[in-house]
PDB file of N, CA and C in Angstrom:
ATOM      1  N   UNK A   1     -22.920 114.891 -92.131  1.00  0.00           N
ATOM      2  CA  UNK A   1     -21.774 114.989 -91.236  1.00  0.00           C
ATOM      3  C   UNK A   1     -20.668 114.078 -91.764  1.00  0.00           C
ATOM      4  N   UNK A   2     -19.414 114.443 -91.549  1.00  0.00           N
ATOM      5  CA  UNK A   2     -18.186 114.002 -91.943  1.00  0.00           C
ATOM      6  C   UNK A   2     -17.526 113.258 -90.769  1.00  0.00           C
ATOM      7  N   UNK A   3     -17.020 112.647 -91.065  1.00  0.00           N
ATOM      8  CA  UNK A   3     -15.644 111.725 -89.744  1.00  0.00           C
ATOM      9  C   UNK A   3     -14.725 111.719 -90.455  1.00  0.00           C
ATOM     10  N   UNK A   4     -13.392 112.645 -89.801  1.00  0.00           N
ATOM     11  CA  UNK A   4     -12.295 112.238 -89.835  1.00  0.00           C
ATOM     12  C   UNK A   4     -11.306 111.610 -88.753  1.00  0.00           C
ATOM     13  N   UNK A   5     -10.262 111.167 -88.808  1.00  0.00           N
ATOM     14  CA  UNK A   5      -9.298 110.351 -88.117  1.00  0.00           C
ATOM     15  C   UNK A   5      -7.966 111.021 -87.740  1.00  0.00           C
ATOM     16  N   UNK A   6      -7.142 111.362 -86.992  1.00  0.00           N
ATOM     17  CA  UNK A   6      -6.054 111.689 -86.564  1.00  0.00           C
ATOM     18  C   UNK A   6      -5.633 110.974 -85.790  1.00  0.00           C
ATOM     19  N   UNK A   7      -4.215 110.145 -86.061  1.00  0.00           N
ATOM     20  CA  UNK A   7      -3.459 109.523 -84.482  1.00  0.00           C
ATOM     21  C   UNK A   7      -4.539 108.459 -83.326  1.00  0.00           C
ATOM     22  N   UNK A   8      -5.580 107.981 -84.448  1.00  0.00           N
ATOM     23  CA  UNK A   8      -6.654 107.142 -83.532  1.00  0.00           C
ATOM     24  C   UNK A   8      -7.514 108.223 -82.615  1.00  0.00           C
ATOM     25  N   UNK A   9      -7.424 109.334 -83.370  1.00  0.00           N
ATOM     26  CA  UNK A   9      -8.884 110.075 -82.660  1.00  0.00           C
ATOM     27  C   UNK A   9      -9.930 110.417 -84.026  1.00  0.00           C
ATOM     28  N   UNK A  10     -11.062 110.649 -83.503  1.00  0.00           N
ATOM     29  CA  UNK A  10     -11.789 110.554 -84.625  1.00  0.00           C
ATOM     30  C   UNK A  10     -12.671 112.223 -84.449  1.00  0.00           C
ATOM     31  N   UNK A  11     -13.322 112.838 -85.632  1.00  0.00           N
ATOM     32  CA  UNK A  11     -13.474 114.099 -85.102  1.00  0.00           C
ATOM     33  C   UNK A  11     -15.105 114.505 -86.436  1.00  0.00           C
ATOM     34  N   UNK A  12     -15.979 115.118 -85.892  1.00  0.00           N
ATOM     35  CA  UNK A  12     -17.034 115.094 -86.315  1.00  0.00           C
ATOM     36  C   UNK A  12     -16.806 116.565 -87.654  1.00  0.00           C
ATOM     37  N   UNK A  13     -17.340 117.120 -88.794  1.00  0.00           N
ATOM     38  CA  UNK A  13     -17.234 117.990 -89.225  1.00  0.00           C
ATOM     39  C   UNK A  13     -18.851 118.244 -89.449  1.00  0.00           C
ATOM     40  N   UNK A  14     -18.998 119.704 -89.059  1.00  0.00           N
ATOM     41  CA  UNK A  14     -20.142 120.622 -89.577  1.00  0.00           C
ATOM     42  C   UNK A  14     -19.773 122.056 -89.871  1.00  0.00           C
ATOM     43  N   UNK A  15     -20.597 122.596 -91.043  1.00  0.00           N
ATOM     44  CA  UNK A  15     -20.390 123.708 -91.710  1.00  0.00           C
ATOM     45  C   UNK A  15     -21.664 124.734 -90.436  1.00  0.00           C
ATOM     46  N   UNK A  16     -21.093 125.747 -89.998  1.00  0.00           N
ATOM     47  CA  UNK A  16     -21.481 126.919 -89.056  1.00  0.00           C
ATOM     48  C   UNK A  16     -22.053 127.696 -90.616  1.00  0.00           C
ATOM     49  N   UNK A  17     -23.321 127.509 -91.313  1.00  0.00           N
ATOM     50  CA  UNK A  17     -23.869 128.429 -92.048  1.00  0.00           C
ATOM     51  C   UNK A  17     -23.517 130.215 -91.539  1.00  0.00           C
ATOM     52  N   UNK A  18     -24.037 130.152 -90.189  1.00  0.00           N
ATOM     53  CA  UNK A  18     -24.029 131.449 -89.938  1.00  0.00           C
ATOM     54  C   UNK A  18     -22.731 132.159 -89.867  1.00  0.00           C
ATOM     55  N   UNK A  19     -21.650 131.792 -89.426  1.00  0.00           N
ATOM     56  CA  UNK A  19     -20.222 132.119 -89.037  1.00  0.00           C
ATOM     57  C   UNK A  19     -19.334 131.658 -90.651  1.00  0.00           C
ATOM     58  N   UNK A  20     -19.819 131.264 -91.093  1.00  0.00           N
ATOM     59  CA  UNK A  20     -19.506 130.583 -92.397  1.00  0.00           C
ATOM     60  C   UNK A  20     -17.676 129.830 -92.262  1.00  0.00           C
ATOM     61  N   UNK A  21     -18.099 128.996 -91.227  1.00  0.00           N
ATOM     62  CA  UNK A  21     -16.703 128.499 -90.886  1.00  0.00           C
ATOM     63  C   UNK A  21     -16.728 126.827 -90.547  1.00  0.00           C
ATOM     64  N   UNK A  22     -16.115 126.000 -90.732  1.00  0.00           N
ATOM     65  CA  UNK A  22     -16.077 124.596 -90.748  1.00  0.00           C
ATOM     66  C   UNK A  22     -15.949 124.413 -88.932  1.00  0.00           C
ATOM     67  N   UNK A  23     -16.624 123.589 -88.465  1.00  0.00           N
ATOM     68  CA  UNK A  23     -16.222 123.567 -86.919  1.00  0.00           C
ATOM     69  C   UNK A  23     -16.452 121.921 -86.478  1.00  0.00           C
ATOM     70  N   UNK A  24     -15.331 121.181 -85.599  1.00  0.00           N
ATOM     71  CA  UNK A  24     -15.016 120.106 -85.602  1.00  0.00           C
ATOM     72  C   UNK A  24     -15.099 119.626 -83.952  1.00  0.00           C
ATOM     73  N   UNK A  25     -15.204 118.508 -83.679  1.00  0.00           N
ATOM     74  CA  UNK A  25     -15.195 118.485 -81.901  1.00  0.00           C
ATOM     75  C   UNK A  25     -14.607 116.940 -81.985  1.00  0.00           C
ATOM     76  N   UNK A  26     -13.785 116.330 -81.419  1.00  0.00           N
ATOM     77  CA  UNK A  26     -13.159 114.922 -81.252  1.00  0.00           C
ATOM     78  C   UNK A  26     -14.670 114.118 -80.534  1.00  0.00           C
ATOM     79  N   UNK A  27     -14.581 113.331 -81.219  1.00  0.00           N
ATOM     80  CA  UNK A  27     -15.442 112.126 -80.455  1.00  0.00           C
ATOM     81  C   UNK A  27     -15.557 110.996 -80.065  1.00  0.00           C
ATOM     82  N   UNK A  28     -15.740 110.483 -79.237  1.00  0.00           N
ATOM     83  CA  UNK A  28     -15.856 108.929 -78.496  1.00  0.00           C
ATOM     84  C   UNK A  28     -15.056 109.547 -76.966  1.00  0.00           C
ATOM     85  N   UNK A  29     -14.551 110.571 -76.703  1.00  0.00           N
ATOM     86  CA  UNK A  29     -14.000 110.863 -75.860  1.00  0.00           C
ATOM     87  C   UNK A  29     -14.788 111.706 -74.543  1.00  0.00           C
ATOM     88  N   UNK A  30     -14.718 111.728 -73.485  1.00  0.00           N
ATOM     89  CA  UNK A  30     -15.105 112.841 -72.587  1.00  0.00           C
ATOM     90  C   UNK A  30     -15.298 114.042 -72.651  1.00  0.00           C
ATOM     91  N   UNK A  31     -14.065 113.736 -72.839  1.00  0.00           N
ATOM     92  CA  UNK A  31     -13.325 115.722 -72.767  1.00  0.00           C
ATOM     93  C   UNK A  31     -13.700 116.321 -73.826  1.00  0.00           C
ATOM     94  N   UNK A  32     -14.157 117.527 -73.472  1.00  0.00           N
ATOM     95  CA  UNK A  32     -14.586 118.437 -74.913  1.00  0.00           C
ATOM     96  C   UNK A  32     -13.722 118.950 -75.858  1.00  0.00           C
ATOM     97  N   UNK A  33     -13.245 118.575 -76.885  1.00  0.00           N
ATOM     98  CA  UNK A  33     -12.112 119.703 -77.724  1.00  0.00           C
ATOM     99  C   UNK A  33     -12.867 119.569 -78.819  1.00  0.00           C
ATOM    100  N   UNK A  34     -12.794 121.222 -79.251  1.00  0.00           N
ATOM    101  CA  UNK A  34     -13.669 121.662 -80.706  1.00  0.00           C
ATOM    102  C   UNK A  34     -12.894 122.414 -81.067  1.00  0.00           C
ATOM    103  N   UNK A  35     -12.808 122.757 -82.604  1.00  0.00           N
ATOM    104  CA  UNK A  35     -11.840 123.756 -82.982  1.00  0.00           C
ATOM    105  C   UNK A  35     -12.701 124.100 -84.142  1.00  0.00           C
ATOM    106  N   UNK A  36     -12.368 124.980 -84.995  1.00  0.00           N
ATOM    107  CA  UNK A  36     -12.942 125.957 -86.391  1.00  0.00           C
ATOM    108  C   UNK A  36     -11.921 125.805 -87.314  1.00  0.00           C
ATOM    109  N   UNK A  37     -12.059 126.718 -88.603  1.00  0.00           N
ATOM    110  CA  UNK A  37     -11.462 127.207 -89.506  1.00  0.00           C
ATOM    111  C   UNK A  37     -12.154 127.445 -90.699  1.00  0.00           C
ATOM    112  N   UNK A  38     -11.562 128.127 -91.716  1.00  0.00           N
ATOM    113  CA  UNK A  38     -12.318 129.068 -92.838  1.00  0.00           C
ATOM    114  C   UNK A  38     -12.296 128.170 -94.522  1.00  0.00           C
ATOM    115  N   UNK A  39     -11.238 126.812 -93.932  1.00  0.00           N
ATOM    116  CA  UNK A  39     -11.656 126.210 -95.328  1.00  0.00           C
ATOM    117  C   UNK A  39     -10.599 125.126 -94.920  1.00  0.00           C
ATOM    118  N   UNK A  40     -10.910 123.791 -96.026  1.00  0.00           N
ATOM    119  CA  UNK A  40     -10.118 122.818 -95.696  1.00  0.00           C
ATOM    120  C   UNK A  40      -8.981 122.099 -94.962  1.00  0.00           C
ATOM    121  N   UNK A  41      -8.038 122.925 -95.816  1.00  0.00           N
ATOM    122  CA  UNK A  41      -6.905 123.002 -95.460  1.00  0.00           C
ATOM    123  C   UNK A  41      -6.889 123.164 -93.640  1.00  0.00           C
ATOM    124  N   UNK A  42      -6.610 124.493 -93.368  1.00  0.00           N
ATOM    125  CA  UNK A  42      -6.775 125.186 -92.441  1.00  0.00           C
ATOM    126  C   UNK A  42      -7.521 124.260 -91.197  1.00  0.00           C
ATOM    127  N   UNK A  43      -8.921 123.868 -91.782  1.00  0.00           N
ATOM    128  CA  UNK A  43      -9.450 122.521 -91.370  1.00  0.00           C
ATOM    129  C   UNK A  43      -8.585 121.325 -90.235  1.00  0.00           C
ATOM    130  N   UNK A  44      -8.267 120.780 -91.247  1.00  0.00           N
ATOM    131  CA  UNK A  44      -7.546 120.016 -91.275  1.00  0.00           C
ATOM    132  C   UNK A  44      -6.066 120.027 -89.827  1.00  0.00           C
ATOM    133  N   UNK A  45      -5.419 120.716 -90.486  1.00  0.00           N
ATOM    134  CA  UNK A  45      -4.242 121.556 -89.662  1.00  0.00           C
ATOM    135  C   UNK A  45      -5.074 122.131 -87.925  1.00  0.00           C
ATOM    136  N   UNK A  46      -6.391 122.578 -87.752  1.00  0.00           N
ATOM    137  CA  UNK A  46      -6.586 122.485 -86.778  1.00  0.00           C
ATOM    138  C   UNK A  46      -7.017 121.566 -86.343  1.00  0.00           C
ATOM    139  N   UNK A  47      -7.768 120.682 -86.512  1.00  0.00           N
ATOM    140  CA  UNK A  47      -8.240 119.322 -86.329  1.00  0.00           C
ATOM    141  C   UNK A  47      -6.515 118.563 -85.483  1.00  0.00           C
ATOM    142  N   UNK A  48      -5.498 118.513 -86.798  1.00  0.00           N
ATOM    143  CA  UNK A  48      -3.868 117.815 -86.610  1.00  0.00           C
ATOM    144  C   UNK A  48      -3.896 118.704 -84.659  1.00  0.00           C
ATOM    145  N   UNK A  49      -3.716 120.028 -85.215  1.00  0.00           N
ATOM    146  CA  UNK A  49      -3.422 120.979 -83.821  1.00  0.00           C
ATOM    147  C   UNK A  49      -4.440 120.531 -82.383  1.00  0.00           C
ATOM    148  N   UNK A  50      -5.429 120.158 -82.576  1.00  0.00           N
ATOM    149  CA  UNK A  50      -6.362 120.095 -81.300  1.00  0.00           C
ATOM    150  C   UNK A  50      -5.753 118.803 -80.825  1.00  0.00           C
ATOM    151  N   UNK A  51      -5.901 117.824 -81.488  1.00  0.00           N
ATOM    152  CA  UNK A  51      -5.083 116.323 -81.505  1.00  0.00           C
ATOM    153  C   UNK A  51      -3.789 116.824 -80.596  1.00  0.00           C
ATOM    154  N   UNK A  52      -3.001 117.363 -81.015  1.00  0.00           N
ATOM    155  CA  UNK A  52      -1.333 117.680 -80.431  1.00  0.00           C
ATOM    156  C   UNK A  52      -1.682 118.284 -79.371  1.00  0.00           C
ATOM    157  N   UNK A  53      -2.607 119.320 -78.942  1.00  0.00           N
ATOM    158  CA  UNK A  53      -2.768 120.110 -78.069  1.00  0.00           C
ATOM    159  C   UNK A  53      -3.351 119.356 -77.104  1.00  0.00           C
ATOM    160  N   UNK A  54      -3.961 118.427 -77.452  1.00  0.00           N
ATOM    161  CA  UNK A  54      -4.918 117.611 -75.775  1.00  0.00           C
ATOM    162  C   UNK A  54      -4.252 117.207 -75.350  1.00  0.00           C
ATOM    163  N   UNK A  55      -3.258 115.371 -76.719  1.00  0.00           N
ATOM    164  CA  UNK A  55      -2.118 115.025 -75.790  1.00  0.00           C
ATOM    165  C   UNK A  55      -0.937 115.713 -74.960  1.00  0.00           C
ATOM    166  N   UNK A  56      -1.036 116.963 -75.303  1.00  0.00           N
ATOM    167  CA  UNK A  56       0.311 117.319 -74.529  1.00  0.00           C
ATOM    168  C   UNK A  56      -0.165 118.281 -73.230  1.00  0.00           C
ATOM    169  N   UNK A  57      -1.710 118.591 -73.299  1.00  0.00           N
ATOM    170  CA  UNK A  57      -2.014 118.862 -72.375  1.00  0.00           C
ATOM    171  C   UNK A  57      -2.122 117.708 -71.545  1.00  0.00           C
ATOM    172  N   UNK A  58      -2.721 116.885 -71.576  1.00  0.00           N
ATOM    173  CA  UNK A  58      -2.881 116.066 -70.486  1.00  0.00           C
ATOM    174  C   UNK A  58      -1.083 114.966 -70.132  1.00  0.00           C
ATOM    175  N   UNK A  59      -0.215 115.249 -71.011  1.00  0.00           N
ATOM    176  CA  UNK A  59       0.858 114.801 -70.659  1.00  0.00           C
ATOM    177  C   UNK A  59       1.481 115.957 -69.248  1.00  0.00           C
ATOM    178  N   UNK A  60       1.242 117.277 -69.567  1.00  0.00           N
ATOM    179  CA  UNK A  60       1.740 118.771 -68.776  1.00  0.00           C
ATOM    180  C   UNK A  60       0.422 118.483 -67.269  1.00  0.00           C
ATOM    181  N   UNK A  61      -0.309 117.691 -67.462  1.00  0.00           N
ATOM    182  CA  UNK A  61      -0.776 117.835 -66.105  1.00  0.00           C
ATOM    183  C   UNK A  61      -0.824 116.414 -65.581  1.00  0.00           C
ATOM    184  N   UNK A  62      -0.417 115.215 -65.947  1.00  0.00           N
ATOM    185  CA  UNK A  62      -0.160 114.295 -65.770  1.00  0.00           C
ATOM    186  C   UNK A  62      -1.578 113.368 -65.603  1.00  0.00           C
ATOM    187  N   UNK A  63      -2.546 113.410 -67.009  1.00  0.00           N
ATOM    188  CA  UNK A  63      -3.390 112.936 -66.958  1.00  0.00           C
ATOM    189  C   UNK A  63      -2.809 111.987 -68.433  1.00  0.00           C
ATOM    190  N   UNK A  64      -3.489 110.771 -68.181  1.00  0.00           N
ATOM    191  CA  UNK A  64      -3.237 109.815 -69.500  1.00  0.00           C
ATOM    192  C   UNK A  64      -4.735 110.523 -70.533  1.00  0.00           C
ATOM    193  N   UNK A  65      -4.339 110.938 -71.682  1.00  0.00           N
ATOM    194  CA  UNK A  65      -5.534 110.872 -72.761  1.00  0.00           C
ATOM    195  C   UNK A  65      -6.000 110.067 -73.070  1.00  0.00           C
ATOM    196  N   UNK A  66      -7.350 110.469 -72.929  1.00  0.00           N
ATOM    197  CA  UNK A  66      -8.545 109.172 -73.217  1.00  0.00           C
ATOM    198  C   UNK A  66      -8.379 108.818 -74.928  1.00  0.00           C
ATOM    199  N   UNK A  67      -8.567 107.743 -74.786  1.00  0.00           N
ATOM    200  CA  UNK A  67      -8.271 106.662 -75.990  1.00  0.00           C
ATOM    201  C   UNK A  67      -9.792 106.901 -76.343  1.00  0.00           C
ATOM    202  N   UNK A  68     -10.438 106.817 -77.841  1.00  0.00           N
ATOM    203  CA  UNK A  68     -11.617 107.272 -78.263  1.00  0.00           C
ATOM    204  C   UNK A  68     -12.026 105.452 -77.846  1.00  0.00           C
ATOM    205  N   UNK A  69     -11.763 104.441 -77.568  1.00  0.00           N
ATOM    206  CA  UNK A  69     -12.359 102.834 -77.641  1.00  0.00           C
ATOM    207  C   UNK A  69     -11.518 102.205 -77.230  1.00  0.00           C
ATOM    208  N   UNK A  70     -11.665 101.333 -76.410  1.00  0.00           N
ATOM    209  CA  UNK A  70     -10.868 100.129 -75.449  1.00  0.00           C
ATOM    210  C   UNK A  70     -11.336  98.716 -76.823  1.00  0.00           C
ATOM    211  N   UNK A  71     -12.208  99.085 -77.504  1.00  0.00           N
ATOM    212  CA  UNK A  71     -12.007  97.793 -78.312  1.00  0.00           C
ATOM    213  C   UNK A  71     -13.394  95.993 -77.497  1.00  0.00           C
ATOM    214  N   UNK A  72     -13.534  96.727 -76.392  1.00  0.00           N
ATOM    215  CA  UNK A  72     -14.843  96.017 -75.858  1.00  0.00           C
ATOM    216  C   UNK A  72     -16.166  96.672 -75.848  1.00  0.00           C
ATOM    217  N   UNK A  73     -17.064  95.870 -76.579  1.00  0.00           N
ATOM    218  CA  UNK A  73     -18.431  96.147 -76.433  1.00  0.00           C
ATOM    219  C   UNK A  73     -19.312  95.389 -76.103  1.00  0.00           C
ATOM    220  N   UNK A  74     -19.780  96.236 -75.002  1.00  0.00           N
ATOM    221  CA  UNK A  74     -21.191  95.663 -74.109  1.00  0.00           C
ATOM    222  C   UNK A  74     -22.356  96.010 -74.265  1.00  0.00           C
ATOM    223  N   UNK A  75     -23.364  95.508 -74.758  1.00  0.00           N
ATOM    224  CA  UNK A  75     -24.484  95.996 -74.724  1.00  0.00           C
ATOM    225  C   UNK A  75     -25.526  94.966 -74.919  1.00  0.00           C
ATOM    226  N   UNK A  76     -26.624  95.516 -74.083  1.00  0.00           N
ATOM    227  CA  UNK A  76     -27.929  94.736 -73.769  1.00  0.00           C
ATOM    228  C   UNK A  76     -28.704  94.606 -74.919  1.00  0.00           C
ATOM    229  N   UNK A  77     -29.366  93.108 -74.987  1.00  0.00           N
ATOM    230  CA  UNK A  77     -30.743  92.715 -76.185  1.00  0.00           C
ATOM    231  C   UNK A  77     -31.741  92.200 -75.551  1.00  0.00           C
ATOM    232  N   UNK A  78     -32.665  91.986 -76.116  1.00  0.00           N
ATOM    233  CA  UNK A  78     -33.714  90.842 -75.846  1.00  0.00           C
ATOM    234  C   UNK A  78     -33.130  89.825 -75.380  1.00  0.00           C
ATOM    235  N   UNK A  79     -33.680  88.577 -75.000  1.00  0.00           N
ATOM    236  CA  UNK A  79     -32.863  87.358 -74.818  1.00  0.00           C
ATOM    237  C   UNK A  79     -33.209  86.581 -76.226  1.00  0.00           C
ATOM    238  N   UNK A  80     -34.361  86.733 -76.502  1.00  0.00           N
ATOM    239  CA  UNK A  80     -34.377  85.781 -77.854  1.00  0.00           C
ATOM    240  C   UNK A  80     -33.347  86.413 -79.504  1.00  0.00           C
ATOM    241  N   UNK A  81     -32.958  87.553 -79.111  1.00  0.00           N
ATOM    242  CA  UNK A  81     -31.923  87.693 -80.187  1.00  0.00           C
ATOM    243  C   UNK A  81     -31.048  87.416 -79.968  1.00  0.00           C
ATOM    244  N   UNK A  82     -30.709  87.333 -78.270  1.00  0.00           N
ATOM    245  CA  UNK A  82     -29.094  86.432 -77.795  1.00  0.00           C
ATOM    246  C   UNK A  82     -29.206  85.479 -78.348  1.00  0.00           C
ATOM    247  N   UNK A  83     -30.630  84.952 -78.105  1.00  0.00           N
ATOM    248  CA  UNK A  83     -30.176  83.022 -78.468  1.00  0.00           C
ATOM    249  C   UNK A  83     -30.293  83.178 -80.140  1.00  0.00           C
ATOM    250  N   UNK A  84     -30.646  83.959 -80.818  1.00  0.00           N
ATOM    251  CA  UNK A  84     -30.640  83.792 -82.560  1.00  0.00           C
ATOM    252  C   UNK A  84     -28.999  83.928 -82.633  1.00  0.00           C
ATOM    253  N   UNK A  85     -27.929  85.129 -82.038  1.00  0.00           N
ATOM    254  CA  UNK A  85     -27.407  85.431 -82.389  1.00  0.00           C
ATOM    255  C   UNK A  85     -26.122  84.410 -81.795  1.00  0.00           C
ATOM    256  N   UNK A  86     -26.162  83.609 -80.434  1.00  0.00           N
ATOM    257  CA  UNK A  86     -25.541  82.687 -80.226  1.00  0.00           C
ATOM    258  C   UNK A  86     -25.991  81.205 -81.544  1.00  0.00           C
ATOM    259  N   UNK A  87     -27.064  81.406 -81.727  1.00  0.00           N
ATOM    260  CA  UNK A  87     -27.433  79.639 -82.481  1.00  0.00           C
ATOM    261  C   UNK A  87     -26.056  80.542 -83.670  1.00  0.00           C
ATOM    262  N   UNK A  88     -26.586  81.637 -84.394  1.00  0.00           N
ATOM    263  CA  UNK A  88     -25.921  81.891 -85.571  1.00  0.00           C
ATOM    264  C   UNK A  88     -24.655  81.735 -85.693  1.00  0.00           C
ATOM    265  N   UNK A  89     -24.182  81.975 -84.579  1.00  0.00           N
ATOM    266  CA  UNK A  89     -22.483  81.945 -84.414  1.00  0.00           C
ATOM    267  C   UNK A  89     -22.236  80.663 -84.131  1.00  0.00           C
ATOM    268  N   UNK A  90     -22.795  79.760 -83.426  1.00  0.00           N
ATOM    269  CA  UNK A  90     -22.917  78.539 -83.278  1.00  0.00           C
ATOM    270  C   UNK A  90     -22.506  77.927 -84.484  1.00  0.00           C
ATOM    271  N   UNK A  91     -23.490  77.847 -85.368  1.00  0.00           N
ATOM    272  CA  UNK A  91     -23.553  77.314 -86.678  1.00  0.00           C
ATOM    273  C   UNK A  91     -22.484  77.656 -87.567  1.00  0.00           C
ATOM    274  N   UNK A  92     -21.610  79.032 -87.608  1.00  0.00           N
ATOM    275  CA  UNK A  92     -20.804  79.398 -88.248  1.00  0.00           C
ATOM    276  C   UNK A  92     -19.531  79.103 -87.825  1.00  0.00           C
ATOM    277  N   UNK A  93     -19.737  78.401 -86.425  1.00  0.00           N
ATOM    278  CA  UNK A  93     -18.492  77.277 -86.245  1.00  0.00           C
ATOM    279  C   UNK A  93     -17.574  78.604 -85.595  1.00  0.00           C
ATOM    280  N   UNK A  94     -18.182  80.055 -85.198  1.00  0.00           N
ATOM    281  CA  UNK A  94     -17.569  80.920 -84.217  1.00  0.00           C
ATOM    282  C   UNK A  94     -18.107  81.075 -82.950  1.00  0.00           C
ATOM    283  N   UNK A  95     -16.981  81.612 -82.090  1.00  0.00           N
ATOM    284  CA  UNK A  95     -17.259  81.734 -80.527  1.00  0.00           C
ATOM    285  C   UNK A  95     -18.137  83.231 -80.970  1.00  0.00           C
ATOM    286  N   UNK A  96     -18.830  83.652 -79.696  1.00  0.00           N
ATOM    287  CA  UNK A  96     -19.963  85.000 -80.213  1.00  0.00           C
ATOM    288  C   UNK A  96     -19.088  86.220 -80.228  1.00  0.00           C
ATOM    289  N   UNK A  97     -18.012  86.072 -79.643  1.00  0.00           N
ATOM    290  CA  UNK A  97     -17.301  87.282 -79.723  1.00  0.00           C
ATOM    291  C   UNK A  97     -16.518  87.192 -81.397  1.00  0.00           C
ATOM    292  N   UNK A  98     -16.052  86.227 -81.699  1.00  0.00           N
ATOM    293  CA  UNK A  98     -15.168  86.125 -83.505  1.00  0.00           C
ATOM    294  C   UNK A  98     -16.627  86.702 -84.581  1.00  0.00           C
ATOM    295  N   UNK A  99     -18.293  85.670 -83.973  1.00  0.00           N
ATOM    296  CA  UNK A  99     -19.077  85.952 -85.193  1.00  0.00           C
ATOM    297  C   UNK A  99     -19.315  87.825 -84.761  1.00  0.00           C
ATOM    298  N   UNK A 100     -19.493  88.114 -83.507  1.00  0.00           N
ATOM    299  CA  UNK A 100     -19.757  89.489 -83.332  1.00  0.00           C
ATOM    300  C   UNK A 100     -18.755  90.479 -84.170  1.00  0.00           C
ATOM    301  N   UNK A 101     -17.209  90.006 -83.983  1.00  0.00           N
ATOM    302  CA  UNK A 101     -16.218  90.560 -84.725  1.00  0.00           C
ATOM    303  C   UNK A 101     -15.872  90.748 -85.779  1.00  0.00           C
ATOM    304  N   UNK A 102     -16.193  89.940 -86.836  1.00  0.00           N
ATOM    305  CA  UNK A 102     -17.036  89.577 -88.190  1.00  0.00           C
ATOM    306  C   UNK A 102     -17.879  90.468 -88.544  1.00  0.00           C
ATOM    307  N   UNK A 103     -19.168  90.361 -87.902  1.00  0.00           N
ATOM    308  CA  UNK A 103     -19.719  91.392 -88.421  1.00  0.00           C
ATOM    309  C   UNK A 103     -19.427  92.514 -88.071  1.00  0.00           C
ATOM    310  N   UNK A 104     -18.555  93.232 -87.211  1.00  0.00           N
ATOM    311  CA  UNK A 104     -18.765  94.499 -87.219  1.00  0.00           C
ATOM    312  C   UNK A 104     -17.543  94.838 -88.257  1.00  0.00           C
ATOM    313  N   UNK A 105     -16.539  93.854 -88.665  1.00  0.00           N
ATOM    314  CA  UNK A 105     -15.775  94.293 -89.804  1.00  0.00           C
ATOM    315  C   UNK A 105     -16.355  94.366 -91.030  1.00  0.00           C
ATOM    316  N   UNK A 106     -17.425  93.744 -90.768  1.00  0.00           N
ATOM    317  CA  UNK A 106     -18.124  93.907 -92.596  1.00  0.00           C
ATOM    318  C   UNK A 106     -18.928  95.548 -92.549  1.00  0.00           C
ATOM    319  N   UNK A 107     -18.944  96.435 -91.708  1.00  0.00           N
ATOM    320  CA  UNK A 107     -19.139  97.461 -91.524  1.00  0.00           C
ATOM    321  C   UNK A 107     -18.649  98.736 -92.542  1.00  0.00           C
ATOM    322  N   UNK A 108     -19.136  99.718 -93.371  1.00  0.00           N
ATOM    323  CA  UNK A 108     -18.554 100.185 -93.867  1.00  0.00           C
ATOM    324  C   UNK A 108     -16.959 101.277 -93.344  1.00  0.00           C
ATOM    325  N   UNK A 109     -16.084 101.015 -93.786  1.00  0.00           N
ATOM    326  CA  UNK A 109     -14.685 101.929 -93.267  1.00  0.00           C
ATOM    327  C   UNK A 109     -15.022 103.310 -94.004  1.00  0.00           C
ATOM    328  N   UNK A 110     -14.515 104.605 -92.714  1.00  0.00           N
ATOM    329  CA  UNK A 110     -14.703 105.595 -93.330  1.00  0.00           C
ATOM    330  C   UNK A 110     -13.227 106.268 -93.595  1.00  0.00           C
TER     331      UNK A 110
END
């Protein structure tokens, strides 16, 4: 599977063997938008088009478009990897949110 990016939306790619057509759906978002096409290009340009088409749908009905990430993450551990992962940040002389931030920039960019 592929990730591409438009305007801070991000959008999944798979090849439809059977339909023999590229087909794409935005993700991190709610709302469902998927679109097709028969080769790259074309690709692409609908991917740009679904992007233009949500925001201005939800501008025409007066809904704000969901943003794919607010940029906060919450999520539950063990407690003894809290405390590894607080000592670690500790030691690296960061608050847990800078060492958390750190590492998720050392993350590969796609």
């Amino acid at each position: 599977m592929t990730v591409m990016t438009y305007k801070g939306y991000a959008a999944t790619v798979d090849f439809d063997a059977d339909d023999m057509i590229l087909v794409g759906k935005l993700a991190g978002i709610d709302d469902n938008i998927s679109f097709h096409a028969d080769d790259g290009k074309a690709f692409i340009e609908a991917f740009h088009e679904a992007v233009e088409d949500y925001i201005a749908t939800c501008a025409k009905i007066g809904k704000a478009p969901q943003k794919p990430y607010s940029g906060k993450v919450m999520f539950r551990i063990d407690p003894s990897v809290h405390a590894q992962a607080a000592l670690a940040a500790q030691l690296s002389g960061k608050s847990m949110n800078a060492w958390g931030r750190m590492l998720c920039e050392m993350l590969p960019r796609r």
